[in-house]
Protein backbone atom coordinates (compact mmCIF):
# COMPACT_ATOMS: atom_id res chain seq x y z
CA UNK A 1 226.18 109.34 10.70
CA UNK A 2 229.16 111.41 11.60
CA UNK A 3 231.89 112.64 9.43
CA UNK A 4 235.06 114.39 11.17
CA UNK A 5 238.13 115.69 9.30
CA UNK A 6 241.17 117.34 10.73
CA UNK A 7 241.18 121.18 11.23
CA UNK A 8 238.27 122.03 12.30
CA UNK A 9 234.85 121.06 10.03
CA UNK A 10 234.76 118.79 7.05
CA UNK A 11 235.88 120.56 4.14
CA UNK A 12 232.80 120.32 1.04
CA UNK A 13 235.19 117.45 -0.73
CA UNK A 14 235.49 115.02 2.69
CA UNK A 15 231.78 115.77 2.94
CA UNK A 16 231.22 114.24 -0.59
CA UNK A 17 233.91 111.43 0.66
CA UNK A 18 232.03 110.68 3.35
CA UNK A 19 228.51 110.47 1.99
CA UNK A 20 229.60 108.77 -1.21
CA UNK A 21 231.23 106.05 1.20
CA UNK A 22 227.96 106.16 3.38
CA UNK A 23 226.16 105.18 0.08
CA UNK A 24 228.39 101.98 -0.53
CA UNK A 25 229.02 100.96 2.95
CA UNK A 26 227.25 97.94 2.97
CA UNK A 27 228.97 96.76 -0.20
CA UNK A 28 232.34 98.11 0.63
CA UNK A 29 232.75 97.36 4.21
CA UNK A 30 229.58 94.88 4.77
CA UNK A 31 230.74 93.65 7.94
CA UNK A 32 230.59 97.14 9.74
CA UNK A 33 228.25 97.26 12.61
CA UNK A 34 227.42 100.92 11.87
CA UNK A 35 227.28 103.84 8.95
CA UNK A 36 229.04 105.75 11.26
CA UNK A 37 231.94 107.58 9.06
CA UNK A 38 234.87 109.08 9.48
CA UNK A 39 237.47 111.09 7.24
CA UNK A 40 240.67 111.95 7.96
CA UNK A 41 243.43 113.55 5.72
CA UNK A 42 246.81 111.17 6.10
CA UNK A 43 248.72 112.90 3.09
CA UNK A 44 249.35 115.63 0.71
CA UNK A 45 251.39 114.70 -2.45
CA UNK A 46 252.06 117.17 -5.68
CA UNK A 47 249.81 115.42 -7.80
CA UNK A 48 247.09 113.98 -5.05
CA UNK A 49 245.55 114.36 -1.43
CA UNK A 50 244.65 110.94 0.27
CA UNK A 51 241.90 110.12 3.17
CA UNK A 52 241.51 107.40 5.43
CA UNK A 53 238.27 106.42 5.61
CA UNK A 54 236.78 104.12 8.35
CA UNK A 55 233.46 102.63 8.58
CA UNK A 56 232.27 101.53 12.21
CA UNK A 57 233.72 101.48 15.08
CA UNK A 58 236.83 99.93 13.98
CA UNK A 59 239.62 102.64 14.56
CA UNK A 60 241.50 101.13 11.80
CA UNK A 61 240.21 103.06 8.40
CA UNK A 62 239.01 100.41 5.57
CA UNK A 63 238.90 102.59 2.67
CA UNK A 64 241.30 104.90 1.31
CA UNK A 65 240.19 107.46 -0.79
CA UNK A 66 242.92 108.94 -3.31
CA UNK A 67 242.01 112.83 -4.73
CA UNK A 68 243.88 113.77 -7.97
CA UNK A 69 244.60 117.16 -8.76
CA UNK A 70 246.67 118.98 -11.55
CA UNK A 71 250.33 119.75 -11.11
CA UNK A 72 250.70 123.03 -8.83
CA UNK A 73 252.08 125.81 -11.65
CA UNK A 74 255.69 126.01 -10.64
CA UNK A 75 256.18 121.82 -11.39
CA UNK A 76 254.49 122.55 -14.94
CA UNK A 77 257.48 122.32 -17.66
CA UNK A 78 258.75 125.23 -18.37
CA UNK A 79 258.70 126.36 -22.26
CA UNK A 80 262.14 128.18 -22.55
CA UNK A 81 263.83 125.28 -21.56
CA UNK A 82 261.53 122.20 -22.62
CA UNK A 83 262.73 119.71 -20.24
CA UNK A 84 263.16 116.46 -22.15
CA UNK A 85 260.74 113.92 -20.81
CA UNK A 86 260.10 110.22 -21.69
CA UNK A 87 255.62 111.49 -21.88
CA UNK A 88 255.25 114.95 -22.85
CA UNK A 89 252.06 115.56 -22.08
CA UNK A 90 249.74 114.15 -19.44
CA UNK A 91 246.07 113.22 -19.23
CA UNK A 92 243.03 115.37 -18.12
CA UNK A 93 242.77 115.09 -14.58
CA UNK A 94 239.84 112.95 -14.58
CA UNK A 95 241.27 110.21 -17.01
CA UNK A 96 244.02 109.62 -14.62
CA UNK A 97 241.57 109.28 -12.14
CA UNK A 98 239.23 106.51 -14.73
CA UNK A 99 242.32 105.34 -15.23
CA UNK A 100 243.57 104.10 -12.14
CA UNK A 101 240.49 102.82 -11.11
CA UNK A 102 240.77 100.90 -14.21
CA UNK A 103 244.43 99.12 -13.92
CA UNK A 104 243.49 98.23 -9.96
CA UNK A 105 240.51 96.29 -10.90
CA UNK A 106 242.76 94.51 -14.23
CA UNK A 107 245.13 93.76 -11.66
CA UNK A 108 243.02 91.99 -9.06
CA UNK A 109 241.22 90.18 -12.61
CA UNK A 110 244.91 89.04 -12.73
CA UNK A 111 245.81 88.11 -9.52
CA UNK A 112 242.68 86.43 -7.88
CA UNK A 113 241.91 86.05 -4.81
CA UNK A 114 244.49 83.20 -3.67
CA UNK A 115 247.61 83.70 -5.83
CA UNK A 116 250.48 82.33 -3.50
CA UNK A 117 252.75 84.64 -3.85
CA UNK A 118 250.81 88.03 -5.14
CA UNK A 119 248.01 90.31 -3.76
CA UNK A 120 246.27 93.08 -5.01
CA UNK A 121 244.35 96.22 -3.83
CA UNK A 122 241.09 96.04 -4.25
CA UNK A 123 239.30 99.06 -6.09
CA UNK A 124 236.09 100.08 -4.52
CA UNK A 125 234.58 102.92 -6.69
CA UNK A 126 235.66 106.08 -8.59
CA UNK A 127 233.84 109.59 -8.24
CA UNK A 128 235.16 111.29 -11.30
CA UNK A 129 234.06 114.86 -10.99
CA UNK A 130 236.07 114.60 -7.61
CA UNK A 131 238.77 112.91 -9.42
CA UNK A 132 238.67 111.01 -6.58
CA UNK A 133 239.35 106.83 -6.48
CA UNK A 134 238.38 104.32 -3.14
CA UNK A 135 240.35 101.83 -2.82
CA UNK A 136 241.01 98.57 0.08
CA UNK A 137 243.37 100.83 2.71
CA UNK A 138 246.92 98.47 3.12
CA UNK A 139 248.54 99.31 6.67
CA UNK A 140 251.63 97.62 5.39
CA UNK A 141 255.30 98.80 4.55
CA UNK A 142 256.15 99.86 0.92
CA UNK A 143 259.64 98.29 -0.33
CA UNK A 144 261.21 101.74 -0.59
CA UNK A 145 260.69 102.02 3.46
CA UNK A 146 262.71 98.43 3.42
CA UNK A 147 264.88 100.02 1.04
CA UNK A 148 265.88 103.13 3.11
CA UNK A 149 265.37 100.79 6.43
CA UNK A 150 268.16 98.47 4.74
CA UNK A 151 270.54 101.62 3.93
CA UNK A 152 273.89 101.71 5.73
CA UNK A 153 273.18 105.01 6.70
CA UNK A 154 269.90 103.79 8.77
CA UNK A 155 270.07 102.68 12.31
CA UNK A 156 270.84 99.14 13.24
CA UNK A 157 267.86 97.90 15.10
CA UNK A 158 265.42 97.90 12.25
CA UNK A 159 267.49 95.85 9.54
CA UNK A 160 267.04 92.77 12.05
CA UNK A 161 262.87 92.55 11.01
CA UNK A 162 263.61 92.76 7.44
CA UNK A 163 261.96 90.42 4.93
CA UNK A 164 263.61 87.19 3.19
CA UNK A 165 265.47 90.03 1.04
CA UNK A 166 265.65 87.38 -1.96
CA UNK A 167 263.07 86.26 -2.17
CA UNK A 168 260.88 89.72 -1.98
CA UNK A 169 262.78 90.52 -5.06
CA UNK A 170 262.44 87.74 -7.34
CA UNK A 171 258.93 88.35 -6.65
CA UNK A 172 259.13 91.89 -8.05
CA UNK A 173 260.41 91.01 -10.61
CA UNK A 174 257.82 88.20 -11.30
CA UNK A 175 254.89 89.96 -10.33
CA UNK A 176 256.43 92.67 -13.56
CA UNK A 177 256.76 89.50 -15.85
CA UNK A 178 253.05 88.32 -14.95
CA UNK A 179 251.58 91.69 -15.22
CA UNK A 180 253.39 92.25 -19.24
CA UNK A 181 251.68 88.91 -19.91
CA UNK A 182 248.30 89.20 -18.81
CA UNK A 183 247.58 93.04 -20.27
CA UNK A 184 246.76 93.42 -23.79
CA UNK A 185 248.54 96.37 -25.57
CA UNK A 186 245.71 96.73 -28.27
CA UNK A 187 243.95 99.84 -28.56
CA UNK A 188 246.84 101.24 -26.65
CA UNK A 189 248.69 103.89 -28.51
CA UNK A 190 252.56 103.62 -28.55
CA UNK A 191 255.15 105.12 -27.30
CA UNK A 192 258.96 104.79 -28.27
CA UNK A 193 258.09 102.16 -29.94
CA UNK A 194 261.15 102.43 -32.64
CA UNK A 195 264.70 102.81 -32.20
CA UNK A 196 265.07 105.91 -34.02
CA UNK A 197 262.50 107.37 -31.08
CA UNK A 198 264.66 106.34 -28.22
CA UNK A 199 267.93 107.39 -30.43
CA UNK A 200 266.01 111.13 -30.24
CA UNK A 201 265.24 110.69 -26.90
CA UNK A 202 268.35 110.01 -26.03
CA UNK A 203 270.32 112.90 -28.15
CA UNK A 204 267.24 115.18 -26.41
CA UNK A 205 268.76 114.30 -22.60
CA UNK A 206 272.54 114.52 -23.78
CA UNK A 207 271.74 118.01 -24.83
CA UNK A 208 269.77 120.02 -22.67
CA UNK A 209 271.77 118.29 -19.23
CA UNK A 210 274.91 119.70 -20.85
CA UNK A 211 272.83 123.36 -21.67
CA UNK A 212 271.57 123.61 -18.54
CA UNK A 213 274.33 121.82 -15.94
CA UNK A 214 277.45 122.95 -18.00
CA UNK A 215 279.94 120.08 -20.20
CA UNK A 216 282.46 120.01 -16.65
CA UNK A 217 279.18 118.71 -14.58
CA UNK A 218 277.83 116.28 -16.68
CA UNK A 219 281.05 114.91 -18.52
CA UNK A 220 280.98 113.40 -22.12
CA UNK A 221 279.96 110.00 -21.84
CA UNK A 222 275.99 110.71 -22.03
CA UNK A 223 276.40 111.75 -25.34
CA UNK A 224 277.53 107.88 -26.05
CA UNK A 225 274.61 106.73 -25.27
CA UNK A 226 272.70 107.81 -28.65
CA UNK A 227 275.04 105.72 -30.52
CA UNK A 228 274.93 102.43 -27.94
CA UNK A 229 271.69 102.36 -28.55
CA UNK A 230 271.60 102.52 -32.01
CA UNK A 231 274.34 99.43 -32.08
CA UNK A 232 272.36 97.35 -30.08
CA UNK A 233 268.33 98.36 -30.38
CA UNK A 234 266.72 96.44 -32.73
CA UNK A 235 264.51 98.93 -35.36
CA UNK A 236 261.41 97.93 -34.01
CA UNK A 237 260.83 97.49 -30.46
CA UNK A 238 259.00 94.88 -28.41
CA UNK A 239 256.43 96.68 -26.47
CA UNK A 240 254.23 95.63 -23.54
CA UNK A 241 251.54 97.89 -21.54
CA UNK A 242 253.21 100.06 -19.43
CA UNK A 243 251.97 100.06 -15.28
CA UNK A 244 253.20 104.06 -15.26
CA UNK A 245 255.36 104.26 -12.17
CA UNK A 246 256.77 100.71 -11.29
CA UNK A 247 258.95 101.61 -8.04
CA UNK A 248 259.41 100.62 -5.10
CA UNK A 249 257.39 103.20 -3.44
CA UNK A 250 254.57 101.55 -5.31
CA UNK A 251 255.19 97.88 -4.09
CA UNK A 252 253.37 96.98 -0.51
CA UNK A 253 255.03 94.10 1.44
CA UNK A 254 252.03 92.47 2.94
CA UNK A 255 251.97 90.67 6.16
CA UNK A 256 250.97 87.33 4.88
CA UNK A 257 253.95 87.64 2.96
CA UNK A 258 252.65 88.84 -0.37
CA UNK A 259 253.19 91.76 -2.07
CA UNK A 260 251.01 94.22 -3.62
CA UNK A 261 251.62 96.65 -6.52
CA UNK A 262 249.49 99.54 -6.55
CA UNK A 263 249.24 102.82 -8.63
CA UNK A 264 248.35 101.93 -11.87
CA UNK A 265 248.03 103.91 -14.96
CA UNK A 266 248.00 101.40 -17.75
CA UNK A 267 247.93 104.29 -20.69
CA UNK A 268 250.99 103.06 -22.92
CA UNK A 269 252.29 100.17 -24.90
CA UNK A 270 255.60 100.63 -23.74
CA UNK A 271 259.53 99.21 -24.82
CA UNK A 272 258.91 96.02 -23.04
CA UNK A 273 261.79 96.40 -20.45
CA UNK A 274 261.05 100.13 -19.94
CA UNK A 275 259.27 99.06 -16.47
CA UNK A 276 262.08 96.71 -15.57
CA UNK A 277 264.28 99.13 -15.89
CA UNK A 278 262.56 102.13 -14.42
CA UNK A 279 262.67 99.58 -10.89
CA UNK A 280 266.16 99.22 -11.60
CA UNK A 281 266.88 102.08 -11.99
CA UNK A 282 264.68 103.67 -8.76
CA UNK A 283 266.71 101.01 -6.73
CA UNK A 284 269.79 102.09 -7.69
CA UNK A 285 269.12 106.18 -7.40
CA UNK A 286 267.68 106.48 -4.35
CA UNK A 287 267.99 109.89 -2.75
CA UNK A 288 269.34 108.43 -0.03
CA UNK A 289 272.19 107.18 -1.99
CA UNK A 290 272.50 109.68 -4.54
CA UNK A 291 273.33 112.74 -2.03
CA UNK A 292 275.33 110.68 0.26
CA UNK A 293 277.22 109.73 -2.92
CA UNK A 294 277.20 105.91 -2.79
CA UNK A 295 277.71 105.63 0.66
CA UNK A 296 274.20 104.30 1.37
CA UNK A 297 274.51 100.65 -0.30
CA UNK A 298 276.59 98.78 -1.80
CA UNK A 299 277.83 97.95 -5.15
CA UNK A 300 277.53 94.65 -4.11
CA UNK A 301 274.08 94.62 -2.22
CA UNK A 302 272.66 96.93 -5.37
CA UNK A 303 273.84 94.19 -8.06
CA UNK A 304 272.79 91.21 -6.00
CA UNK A 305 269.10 93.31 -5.72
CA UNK A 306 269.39 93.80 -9.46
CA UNK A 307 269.91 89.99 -10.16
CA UNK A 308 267.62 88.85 -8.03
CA UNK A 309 264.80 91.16 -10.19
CA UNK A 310 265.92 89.85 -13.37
CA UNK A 311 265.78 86.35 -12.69
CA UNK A 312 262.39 86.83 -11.04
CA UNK A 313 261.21 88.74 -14.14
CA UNK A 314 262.95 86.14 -17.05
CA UNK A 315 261.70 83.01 -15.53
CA UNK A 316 264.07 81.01 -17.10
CA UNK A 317 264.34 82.68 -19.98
CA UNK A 318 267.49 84.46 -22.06
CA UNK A 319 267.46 88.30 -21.40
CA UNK A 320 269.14 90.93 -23.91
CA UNK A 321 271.10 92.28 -20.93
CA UNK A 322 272.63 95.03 -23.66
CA UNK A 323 269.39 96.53 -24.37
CA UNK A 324 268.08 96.79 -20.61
CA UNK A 325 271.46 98.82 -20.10
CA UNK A 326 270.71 100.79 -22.48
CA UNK A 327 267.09 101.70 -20.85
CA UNK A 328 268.89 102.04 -17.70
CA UNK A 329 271.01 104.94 -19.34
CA UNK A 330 267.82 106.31 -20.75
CA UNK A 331 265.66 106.49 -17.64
CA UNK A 332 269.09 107.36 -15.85
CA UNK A 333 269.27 110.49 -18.03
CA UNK A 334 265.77 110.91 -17.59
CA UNK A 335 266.15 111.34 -13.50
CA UNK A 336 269.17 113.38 -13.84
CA UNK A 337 266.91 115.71 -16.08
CA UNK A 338 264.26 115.45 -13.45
CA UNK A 339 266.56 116.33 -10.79
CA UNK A 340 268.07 119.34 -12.49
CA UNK A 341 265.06 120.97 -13.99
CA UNK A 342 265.05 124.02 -11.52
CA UNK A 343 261.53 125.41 -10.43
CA UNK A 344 262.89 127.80 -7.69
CA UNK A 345 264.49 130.88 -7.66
CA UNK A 346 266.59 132.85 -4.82
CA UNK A 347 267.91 130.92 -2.12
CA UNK A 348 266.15 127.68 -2.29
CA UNK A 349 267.69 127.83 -6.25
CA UNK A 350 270.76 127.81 -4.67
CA UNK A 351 270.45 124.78 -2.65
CA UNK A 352 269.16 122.88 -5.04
CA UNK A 353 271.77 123.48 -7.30
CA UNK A 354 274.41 122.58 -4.67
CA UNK A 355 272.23 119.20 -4.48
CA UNK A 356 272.00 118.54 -7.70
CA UNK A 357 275.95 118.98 -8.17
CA UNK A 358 276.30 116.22 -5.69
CA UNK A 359 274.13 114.10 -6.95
CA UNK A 360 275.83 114.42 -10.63
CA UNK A 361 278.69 112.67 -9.54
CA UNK A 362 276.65 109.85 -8.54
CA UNK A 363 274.94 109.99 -11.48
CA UNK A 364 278.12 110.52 -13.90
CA UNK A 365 279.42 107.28 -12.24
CA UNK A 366 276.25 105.02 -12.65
CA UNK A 367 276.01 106.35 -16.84
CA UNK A 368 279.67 104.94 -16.78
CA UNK A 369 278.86 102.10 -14.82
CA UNK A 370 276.07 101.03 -17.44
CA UNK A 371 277.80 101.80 -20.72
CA UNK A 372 281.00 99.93 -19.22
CA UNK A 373 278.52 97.07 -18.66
CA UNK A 374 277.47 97.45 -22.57
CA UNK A 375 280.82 97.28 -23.78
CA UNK A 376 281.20 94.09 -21.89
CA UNK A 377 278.19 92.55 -22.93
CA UNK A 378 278.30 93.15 -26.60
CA UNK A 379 282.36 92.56 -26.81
């Protein structure tokens, strides 16, 4: 067997990779003509480091093995300020890890292996004093790289191999619907679950945006959005489980045509159109369009992306369009928070904060967009 990383030798974890994947070879990848193995770093992320793996002498890796690790110390929230957030604390390393490994396999019970329109990733295994999960490697696009391919600002000659753009997002929005139906929120603990909750929540965002960006920068209409929601929120809340981070980042456009959503962590029972939303709402704030202030899409080519979602996701069935909006303006407020919380001092400080004014007007304009939308819906 040989195992060959990048840099130099194999580090102690790709040597663990490797002969954990040597172990399950013949299960994994049983139509490999050899054990040989080999390990190669394609990505370092905040939050996790992921290998290729290949078994064989295929040069195209099989397995890809995703490495968890905590939050480096400068993203940790930072007490004198408290950053609002929508989860205020997050699970031990190698829960997340249990976790994941978890939702993949509930979503391939879910999908089979011949739904028409819907693939999954297969889980392979979990090491969890690595905090490390294997998983079937995709070599297929993500719908955010459509996304940003699609941009006005992008060059021409890509847009031309685009996908049915339709149809890919009915499916999302399906593929959401199917998924709140086939998970079971019991045993799940909730979160937000009451009006009053998102209310708070809400009057949390208003307040420290204004603190920390200054009334002129943020404006007054987020602190509206307290008392929408407590006009149109019913006291108790319908809640499904929660996938954790449903984005387009985390959709795979397959080449049969399929998609595949990916990066699970089923934790929550969730408002039931907090996922919906939080795609929406990803769609619509790209950085791409946020610091080019709108320029990147359309009004019209973000709304027709929107409706094509929601009647994917409501299958023929009434939405209560004035309580998404009104998880749009939370989630909004959430990313603005995001986006403003300031890690870095010095120069780099500086820069961000001459992003993150940019971006505000962006984001001042889409909490007016969404409360005007309110208005209009409940009038």
């Amino acid at each position: 067997m040989t195992r060959t990383a990048v840099g130099g030798g194999p580090s102690p974890l790709e040597r663990t990779i490797a002969e954990h994947v040597e172990a399950w070879a013949a299960e994994w990848v049983p139509e490999a003509a050899s054990s040989h193995v080999r390990v190669r770093r394609i990505a370092e992320r905040p939050r996790a480091v992921l290998y290729a793996v290949g078994v064989g002498h295929d040069e195209t890796p099989q397995i890809l093995a995703k490495v968890r690790r905590d939050q480096p110390p400068g993203e940790r929230p930072q007490p004198a300020r408290g950053r609002p957030r929508l989860v205020d604390a997050a699970l031990p390393v190698a829960e997340q890890t249990a976790l994941e490994h978890e939702g993949l396999r509930q979503i391939r019970a879910m999908v089979g292996p011949s739904h028409p329109v819907f693939a999954a990733v297969r889980p392979l295994g979990v090491l969890l004093p690595q905090h490390t999960v294997f998983m079937e490697y995709v070599s297929a696009p993500t719908l955010r790289q459509q996304l940003v391919r699609d941009s006005r600002l992008a060059a021409p000659w890509p847009r031309a191999r685009r996908r049915d753009g339709d149809r890919v997002w009915r499916d999302v929005g399906a593929w959401l619907g199917t998924f709140q139906r086939a998970m079971r929120t019991q045993g799940l603990e909730e979160r937000q679950g009451s009006r009053e909750e998102v209310v708070e929540r809400f009057a949390a965002y208003a307040g420290w945006l204004t603190d920390t960006l200054g009334a002129r920068t943020v404006g007054d209409d987020v602190h509206r959005c307290g008392d929408l929601a407590r006009e149109v929120l019913p006291a108790r809340l319908p809640t499904a489980v929660g996938h954790g981070d449903f984005a387009p980042r985390n959709v795979f456009l397959r080449g049969d045509g399929r998609l595949a959503v990916f990066d699970p962590m089923p934790r929550w029972a969730v408002p039931r159109y907090e996922d919906l939303c939080r795609f929406l709402v990803a769609v619509r704030l790209q950085g791409i369009q946020l610091h080019s202030r709108g320029l990147a899409y359309t009004e019209r080519d973000l709304d027709r992306r929107e409706h094509r979602v929601l009647e994917g996701y409501r299958a023929g069935a009434e939405l209560p369009l004035a309580q998404l909006r009104c998880y749009q303006l939370l989630i909004t407020l959430d990313k603005w928070s995001a986006l403003a919380d300031r890690t870095s001092t010095g120069w780099r400080r500086r820069v961000h904060d001459a992003a993150v004014r940019t971006a505000s007007g962006h984001l001042r304009h889409e909490v007016r967009r969404l409360l005007r939308l309110v208005g209009r819906e409940t009038g």
